[in-house]
Protein backbone atom coordinates (compact mmCIF):
# COMPACT_ATOMS: atom_id res chain seq x y z
CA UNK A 1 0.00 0.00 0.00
CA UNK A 2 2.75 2.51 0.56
CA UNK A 3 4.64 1.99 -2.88
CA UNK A 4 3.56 4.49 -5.03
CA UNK A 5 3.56 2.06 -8.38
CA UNK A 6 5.08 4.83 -10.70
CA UNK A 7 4.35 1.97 -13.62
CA UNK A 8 0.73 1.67 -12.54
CA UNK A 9 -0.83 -1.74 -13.32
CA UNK A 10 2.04 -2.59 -15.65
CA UNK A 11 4.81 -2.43 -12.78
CA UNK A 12 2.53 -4.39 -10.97
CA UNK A 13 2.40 -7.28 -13.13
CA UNK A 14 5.49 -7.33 -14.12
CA UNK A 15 6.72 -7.35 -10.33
CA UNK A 16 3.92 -10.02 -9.83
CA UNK A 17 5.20 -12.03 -12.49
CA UNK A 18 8.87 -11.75 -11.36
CA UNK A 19 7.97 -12.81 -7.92
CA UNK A 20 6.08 -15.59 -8.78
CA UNK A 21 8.41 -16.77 -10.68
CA UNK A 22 11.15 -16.54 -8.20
CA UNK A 23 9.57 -17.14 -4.85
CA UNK A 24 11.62 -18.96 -2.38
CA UNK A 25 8.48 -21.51 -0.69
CA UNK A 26 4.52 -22.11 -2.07
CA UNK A 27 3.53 -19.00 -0.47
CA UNK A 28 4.31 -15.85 -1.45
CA UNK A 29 5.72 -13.52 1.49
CA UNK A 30 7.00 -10.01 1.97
CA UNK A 31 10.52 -11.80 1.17
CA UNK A 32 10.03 -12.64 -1.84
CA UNK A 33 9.15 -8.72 -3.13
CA UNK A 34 12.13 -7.24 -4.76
CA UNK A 35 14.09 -4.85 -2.89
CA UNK A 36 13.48 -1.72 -4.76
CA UNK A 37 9.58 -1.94 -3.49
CA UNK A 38 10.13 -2.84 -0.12
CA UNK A 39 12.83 0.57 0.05
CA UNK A 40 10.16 2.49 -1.15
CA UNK A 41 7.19 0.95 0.69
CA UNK A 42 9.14 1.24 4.04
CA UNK A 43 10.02 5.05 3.26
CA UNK A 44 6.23 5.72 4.58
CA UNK A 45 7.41 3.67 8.30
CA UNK A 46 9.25 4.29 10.64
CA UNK A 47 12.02 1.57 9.62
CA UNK A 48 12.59 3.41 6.42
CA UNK A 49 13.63 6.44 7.83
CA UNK A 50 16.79 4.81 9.00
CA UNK A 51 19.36 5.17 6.75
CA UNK A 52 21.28 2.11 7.93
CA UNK A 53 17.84 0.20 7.48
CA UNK A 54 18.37 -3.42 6.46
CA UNK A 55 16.70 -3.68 2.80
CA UNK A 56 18.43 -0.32 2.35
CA UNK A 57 21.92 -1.38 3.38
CA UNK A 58 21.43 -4.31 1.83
CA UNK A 59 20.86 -2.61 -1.70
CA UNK A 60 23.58 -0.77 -1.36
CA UNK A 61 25.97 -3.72 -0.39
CA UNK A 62 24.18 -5.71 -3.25
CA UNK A 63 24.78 -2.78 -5.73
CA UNK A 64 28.66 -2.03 -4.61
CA UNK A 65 29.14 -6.18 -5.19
CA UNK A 66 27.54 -5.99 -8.69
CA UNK A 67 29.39 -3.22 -9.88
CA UNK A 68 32.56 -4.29 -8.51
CA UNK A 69 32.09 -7.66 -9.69
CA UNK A 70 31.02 -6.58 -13.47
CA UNK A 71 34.60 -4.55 -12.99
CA UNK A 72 36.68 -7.16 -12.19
CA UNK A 73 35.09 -9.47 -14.87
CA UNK A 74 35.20 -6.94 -17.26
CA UNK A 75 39.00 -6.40 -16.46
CA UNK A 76 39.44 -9.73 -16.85
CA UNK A 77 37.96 -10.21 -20.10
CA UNK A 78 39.22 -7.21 -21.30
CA UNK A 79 36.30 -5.62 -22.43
CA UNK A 80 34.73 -9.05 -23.93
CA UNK A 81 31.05 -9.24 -23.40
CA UNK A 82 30.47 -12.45 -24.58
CA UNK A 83 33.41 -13.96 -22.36
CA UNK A 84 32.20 -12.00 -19.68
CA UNK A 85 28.77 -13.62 -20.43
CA UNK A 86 30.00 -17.40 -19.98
CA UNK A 87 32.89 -16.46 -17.18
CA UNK A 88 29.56 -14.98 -15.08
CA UNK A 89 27.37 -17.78 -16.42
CA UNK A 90 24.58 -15.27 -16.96
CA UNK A 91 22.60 -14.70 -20.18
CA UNK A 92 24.01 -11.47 -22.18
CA UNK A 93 20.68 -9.72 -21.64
CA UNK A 94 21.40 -9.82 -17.76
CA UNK A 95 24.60 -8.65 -18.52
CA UNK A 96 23.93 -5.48 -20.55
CA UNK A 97 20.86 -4.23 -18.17
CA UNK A 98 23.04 -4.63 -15.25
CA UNK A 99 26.46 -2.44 -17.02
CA UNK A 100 23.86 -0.13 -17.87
CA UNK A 101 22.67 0.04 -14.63
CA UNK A 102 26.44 0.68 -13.35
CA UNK A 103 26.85 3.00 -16.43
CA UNK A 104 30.02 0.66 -17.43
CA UNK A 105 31.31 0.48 -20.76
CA UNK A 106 32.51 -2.80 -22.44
CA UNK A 107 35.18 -0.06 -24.35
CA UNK A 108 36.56 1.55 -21.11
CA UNK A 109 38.45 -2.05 -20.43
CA UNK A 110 39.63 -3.57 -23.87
CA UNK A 111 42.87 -3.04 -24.50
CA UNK A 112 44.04 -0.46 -27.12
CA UNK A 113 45.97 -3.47 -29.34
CA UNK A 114 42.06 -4.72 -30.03
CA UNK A 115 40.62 -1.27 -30.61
């Protein structure tokens, strides 16, 4: 009730669909909401307020992992998406939403010998 649903009934499909399809038990629970709508949500209580709130640290601990992670695997396949693709074992799709998401460019870590 306190998440403002910015996508209106869209958002909320897709959100349903997504935690449908990844909930952790035959019930669905608060648990199984993605992270980014119990942030908001809790923004309204008094747990939100906190800064140091635990879905809020934990996004941020879960967003300074992914972006180091993409670096380092980025680094280490110098710029090579679809090596960095199979080293991560995740589908390329995943892997360009979640560079954009870290505004990381493929270019910034290929060698100049390739370019």
């Amino acid at each position: 009730m306190h998440y403002l649903w910015p996508g209106n009934v869209r958002e909320l499909q897709n959100v349903l669909r997504r935690t449908l399809a990844m909930m952790r038990h035959g019930t669905l629970t608060v648990d199984d909401l993605p992270d980014e709508i119990l942030i908001q949500a809790s923004q309204g209580n008094s747990i939100g307020k906190d800064q140091n709130g635990f879905f809020r640290v934990r996004a941020q601990r879960t967003d300074a992992f992914e972006k180091e992670y993409l670096i380092n695997l980025l680094a280490s396949c110098q710029g090579d998406i679809g090596c960095a693709g199979r080293d991560a074992q995740i589908p390329r799709a995943t892997l360009y939403r979640l560079l954009k998401k870290h505004n990381l460019d493929p270019e910034d870590f290929r060698s100049t010998s390739q370019r």
